[in-house]
C-alpha atoms as a PDB file:
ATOM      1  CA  UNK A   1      99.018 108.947  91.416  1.00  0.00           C
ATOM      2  CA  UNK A   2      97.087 107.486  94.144  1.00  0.00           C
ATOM      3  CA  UNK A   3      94.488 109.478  96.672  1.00  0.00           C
ATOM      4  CA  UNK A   4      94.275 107.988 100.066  1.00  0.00           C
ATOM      5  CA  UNK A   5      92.999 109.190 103.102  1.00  0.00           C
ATOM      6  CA  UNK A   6      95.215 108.780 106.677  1.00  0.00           C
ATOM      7  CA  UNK A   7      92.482 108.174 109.255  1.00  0.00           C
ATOM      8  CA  UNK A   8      93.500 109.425 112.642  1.00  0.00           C
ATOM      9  CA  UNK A   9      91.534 108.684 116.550  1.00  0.00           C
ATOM     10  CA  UNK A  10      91.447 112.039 118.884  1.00  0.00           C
ATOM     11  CA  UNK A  11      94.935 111.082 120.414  1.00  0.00           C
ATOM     12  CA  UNK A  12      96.742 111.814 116.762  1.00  0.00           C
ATOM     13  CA  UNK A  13      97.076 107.101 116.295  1.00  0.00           C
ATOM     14  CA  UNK A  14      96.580 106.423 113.138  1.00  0.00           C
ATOM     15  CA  UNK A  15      93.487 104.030 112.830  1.00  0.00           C
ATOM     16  CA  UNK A  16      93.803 101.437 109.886  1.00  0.00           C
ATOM     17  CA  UNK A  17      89.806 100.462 108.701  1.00  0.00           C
ATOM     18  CA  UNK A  18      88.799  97.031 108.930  1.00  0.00           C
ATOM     19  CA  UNK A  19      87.921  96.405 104.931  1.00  0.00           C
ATOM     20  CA  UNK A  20      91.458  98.022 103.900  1.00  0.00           C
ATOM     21  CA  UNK A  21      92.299 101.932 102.784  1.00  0.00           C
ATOM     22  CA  UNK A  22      89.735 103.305  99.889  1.00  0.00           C
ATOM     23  CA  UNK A  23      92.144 104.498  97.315  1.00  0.00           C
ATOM     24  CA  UNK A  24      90.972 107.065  94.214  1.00  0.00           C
ATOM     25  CA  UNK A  25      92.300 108.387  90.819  1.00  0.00           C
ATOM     26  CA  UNK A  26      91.723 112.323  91.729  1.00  0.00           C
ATOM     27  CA  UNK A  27      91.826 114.451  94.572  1.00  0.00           C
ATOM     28  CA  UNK A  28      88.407 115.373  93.598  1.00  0.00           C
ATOM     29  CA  UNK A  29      87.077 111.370  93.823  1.00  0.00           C
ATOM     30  CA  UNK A  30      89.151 111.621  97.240  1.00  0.00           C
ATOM     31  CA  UNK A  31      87.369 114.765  98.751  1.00  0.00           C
ATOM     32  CA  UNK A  32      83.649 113.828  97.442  1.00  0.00           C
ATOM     33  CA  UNK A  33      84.029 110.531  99.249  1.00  0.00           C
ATOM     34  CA  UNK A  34      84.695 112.065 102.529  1.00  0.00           C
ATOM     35  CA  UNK A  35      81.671 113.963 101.880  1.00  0.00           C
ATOM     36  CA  UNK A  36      79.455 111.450 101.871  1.00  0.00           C
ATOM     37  CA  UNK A  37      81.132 109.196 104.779  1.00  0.00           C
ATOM     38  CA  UNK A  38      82.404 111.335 107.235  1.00  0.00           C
ATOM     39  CA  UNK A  39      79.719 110.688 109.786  1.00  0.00           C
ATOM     40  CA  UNK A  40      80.416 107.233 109.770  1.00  0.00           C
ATOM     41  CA  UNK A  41      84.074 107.259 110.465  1.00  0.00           C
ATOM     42  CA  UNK A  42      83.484 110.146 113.184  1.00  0.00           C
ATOM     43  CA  UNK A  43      80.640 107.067 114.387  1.00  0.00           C
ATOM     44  CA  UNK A  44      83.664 104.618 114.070  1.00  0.00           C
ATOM     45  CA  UNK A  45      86.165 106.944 116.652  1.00  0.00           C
ATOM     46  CA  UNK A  46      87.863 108.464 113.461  1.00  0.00           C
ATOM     47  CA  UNK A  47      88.576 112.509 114.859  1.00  0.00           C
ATOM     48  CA  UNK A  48      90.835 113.622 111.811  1.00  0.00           C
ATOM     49  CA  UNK A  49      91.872 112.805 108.194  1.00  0.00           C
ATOM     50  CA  UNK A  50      94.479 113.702 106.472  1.00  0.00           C
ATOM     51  CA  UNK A  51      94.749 113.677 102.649  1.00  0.00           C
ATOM     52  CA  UNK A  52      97.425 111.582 100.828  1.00  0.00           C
ATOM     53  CA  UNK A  53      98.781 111.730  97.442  1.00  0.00           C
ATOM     54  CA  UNK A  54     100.652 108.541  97.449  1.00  0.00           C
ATOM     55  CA  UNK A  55     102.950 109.219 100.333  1.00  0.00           C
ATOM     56  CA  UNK A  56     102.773 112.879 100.386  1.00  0.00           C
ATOM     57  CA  UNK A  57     100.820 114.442 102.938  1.00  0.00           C
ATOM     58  CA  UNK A  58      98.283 117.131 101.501  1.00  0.00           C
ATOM     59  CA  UNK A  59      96.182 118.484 104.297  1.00  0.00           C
ATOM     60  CA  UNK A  60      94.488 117.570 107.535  1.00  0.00           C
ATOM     61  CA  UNK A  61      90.964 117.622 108.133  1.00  0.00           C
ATOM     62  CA  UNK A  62      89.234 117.631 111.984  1.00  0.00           C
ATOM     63  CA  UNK A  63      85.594 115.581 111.417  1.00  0.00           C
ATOM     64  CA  UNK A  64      83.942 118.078 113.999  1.00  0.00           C
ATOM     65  CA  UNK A  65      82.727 121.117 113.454  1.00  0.00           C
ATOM     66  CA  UNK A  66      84.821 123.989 114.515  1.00  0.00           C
END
């Protein structure tokens, strides 16, 4: 199984990062990454995430606070 994370701009396109998809071994791995870099994809126009295990989506995720 592979973790990924979808990265989406405010209009729902999906936005593909420059140095290529981070990919991760657990769901855990996955979701403490976006802990520590969510601020700097919401700096680089990312809105939204969306959790991946391989293809399947798992959930979404807004970067702003509600």
């Amino acid at each position: 199984m592979v973790w990924t994370w979808r990265y989406e701009a405010a209009d729902g396109s999906v936005l593909t990062p420059q140095d290529g998809a981070e990919e991760f071994t657990s769901q855990g791995d996955a979701e403490s990454w976006i802990g520590e870099e969510w601020k700097r994809l919401l700096e680089d126009g990312v809105e939204r995430v969306v959790l991946l295990e391989d293809d399947a989506e798992i959930y979404p995720m807004s970067l702003r606070a509600a």
